[in-house]
Protein backbone atom coordinates (compact mmCIF):
# COMPACT_ATOMS: atom_id res chain seq x y z
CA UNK A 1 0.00 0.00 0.00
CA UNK A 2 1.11 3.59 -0.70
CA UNK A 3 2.72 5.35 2.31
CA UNK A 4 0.48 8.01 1.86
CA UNK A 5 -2.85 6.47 1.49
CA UNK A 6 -2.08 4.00 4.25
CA UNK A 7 -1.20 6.31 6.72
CA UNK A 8 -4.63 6.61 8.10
CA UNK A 9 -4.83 3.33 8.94
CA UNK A 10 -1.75 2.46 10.30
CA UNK A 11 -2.22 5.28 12.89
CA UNK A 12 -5.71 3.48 13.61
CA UNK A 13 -3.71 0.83 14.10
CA UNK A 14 -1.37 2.43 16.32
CA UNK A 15 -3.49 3.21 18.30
CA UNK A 16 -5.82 -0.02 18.96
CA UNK A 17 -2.37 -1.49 19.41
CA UNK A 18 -1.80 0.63 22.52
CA UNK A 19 -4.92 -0.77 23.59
CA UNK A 20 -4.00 -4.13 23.52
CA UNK A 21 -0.61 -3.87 25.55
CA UNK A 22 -3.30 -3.26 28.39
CA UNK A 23 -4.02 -6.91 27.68
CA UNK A 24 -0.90 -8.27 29.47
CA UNK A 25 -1.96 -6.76 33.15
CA UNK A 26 -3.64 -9.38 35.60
CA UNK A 27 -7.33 -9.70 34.59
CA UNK A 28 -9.71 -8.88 37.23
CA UNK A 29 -11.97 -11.48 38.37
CA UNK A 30 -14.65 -12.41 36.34
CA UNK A 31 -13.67 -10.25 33.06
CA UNK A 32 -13.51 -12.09 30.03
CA UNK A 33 -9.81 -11.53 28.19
CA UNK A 34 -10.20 -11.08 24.67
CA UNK A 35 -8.51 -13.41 21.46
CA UNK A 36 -5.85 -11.26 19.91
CA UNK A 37 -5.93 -12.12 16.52
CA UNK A 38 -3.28 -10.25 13.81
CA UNK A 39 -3.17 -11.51 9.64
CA UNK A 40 -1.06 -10.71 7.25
CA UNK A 41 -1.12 -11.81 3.90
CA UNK A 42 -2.46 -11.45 0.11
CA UNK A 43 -5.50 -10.17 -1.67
CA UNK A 44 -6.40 -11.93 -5.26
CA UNK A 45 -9.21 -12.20 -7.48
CA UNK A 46 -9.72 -8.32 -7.09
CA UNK A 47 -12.48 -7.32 -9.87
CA UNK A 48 -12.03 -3.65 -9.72
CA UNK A 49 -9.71 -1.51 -12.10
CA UNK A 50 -6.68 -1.66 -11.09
CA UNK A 51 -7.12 -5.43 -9.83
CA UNK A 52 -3.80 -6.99 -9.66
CA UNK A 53 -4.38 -7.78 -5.54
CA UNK A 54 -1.52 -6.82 -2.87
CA UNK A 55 -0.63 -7.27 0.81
CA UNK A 56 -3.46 -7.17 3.17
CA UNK A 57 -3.64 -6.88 6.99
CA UNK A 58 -5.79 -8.08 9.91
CA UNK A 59 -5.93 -6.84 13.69
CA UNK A 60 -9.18 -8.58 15.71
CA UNK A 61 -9.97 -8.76 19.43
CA UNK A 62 -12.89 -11.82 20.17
CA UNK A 63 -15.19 -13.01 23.09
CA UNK A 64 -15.87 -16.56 23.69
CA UNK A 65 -19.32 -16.53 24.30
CA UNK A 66 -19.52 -20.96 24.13
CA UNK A 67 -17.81 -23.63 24.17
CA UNK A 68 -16.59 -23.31 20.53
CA UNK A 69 -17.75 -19.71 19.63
CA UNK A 70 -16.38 -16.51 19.23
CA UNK A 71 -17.36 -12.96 18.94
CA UNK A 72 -15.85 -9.42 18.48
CA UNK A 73 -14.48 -6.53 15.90
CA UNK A 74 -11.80 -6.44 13.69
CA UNK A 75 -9.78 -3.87 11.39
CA UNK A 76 -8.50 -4.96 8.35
CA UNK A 77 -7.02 -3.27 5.00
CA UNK A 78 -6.68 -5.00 1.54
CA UNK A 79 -4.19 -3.69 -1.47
CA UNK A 80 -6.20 -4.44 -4.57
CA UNK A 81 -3.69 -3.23 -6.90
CA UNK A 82 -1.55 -0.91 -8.72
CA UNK A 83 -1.49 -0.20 -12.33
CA UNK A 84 2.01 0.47 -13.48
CA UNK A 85 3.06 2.19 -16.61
CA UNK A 86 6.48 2.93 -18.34
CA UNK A 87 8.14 6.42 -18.17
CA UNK A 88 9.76 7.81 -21.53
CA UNK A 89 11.87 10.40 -22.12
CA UNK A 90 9.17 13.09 -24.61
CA UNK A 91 12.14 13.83 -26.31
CA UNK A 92 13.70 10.83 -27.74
CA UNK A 93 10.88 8.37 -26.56
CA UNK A 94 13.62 5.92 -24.42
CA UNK A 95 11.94 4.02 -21.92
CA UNK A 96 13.50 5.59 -18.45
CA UNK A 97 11.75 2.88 -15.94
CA UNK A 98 8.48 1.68 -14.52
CA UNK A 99 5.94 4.02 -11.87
CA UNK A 100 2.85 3.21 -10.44
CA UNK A 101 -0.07 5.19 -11.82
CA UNK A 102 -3.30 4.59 -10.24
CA UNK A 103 -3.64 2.47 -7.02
CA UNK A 104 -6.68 1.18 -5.10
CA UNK A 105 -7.35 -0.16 -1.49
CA UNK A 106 -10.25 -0.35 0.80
CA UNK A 107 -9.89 -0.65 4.57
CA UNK A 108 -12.89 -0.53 7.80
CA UNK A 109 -13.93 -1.91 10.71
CA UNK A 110 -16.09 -5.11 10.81
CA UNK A 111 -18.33 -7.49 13.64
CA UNK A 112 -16.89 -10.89 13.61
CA UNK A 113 -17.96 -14.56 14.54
CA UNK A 114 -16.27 -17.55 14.53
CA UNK A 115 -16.95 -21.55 15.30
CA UNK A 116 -15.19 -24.41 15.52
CA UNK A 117 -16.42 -26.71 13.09
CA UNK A 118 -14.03 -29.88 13.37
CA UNK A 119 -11.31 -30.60 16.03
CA UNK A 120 -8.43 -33.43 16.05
CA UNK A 121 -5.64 -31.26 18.34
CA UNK A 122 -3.79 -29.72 17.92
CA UNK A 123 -5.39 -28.84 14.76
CA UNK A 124 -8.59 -26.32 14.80
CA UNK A 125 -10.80 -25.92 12.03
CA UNK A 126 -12.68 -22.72 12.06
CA UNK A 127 -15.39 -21.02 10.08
CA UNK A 128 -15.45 -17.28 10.37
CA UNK A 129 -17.99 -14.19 9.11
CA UNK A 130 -18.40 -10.92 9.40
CA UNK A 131 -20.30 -7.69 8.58
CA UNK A 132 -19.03 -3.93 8.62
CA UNK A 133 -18.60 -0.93 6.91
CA UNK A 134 -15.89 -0.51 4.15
CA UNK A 135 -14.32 2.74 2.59
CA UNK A 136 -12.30 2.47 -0.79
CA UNK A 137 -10.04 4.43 -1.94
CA UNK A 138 -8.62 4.76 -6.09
CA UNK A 139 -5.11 6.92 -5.58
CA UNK A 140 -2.83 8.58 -8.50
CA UNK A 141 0.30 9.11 -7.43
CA UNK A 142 -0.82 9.58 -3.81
CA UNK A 143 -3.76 12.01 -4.94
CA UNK A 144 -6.84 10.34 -4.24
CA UNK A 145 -9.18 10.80 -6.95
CA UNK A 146 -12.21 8.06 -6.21
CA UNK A 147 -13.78 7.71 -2.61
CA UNK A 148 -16.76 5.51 -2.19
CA UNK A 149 -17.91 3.73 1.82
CA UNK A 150 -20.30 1.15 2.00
CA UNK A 151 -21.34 -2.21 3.66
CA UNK A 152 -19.00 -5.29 3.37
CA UNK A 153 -19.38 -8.84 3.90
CA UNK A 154 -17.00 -11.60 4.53
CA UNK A 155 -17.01 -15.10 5.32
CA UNK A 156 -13.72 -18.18 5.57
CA UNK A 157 -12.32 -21.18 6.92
CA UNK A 158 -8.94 -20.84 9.35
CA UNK A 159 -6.83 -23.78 10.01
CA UNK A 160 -5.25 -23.65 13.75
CA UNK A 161 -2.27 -24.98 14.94
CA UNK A 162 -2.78 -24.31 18.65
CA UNK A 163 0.58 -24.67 20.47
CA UNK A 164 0.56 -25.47 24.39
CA UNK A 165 0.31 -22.54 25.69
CA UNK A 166 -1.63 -19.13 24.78
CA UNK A 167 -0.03 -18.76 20.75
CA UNK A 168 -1.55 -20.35 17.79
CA UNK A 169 -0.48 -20.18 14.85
CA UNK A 170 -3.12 -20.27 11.37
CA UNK A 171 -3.62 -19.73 7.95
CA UNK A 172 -7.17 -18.20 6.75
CA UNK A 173 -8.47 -18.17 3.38
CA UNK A 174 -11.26 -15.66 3.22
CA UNK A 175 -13.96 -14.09 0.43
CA UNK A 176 -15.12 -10.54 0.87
CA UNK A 177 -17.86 -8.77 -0.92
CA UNK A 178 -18.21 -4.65 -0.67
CA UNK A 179 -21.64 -3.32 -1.61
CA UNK A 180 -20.52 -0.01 -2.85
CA UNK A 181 -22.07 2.57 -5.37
CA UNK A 182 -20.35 1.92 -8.93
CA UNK A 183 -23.12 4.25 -11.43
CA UNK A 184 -20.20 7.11 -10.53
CA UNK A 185 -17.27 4.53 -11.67
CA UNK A 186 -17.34 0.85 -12.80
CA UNK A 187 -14.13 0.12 -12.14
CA UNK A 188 -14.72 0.13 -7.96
CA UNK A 189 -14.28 -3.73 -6.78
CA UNK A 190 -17.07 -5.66 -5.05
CA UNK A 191 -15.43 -8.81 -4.17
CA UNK A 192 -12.09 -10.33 -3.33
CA UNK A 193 -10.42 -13.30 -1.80
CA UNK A 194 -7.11 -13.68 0.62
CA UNK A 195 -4.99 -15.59 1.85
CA UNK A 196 -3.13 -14.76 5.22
CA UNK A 197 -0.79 -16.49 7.72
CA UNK A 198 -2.39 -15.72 11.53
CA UNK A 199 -1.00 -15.47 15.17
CA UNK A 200 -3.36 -15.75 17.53
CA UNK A 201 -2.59 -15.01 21.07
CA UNK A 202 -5.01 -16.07 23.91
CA UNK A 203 -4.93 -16.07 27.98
CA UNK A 204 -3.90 -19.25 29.61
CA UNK A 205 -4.95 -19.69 33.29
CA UNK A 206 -1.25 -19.57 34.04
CA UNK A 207 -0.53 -15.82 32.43
C-alpha cells in the first residue's frame, strides 16, 4: 500500500495497538480476556480496475461466548492493486523505468464470529464471518481521486495450529464482498479473496 494512502490506517492501528498492551496486566476477576488475533497476507481475485491484488492486513480482538464460539471486531485493510506504466523520455521516446499510476485499497472496521467446526488437536478448524462498513479508496500518485464507503461482507475457513500454551499459529483463506455505489465509476471492486498467515494469542490460566 502507498505510504500516503495508508497512513490513516496504520495510525488506527497504532493506536488499537496501545490498547492491547493493556491486555498483558492481571485480569480482574470475572472479566472475560479477549482473542488477539493479527493476519497478514495477500488479496487476489480483485475485480475492480486496477485489480492486480496486494498485501493485506488483519488486527481482531474476540469473546468466547460458548464452548466453541467466538465474537468481536476487527480492522483490516486490503491492497487491490496498482497499475504500473512505463516512463519515456518526450524527447527521444527511451523508456527511463516503470511508476505506479493509479492504485486502489479499501480498509474498515467489521463485527466478527467464529466456530469451531471440526477438532483433532492440535489442529482447529474454524469457520469465520463478518459484517461492517468498508471505505475504498482509487489513488494517482498519492492524490486520491475516487472515494466511495459502504457495507461489506465476509465469510472463511482458518486452520489452527494451537501450540501449548496461549499462541496459535493459522492460515485463513477468506472471500469478501463490498456493496458499494459503482453508477459514478465501474471500475470500484465488489469482491475479493485472501490468503493470510495468523498469530493468535489467547490467555492461559497460568498468564
Amino acid at each position: 500500500m502507498r505510504a500516503r494512502t495508508a497512513g490513516g490506517f496504520v495510525r488506527r492501528l497504532a493506536a488499537a495497538a496501545a490498547v492491547l498492551a493493556a491486555l498483558h496486566a492481571p485480569a480482574r476477576a470475572g472479566v472475560l480476556v479477549p482473542e488477539v488475533v493479527v493476519g497478514g497476507g495477500w488479496t487476489w481475485a480483485v475485480d475492480g480496475e486496477p485489480g492486480t491484488g496486494g498485501a493485506a492486513g488483519t488486527l481482531a480482538l474476540q469473546w468466547p461466548f460458548a464452548s466453541a464460539w467466538s465474537f468481536g471486531a476487527s480492522l483490516f485493510a486490503q491492497d487491490m492493486g496498482t497499475l504500473l506504466s512505463e516512463l519515456t523520455d518526450p524527447n527521444t521516446g527511451e523508456i527511463l523505468g516503470t511508476v505506479a499510476t493509479s492504485h486502489r485499497w479499501s480498509y474498515g472496521l467489521e463485527w466478527r464470529a467464529e466456530g469451531a467446526f471440526h477438532t483433532s488437536a492440535p489442529l482447529h478448524w474454524l469457520w469465520n464471518g463478518g459484517m461492517g462498513y468498508a471505505r475504498q479508496e482509487r489513488d494517482q500518485r498519492g492524490v486520491v481521486n475516487d472515494a466511495v464507503s459502504g457495507i461489506t461482507m465476509t465469510t472463511g475457513v482458518t486452520s489452527l495450529w494451537q501450540t501449548k500454551g496461549a499462541n496459535a499459529w493459522g492460515f485463513t483463506l477468506q472471500y469478501r464482498h463490498l456493496f458499494l455505489e459503482q453508477d459514478a465509476n465501474s471500475d470500484r471492486a465488489t469482491h475479493c479473496g485472501s490468503a493470510a498467515v495468523e498469530w493468535r494469542w489467547r490467555r492461559t490460566a497460568k498468564d
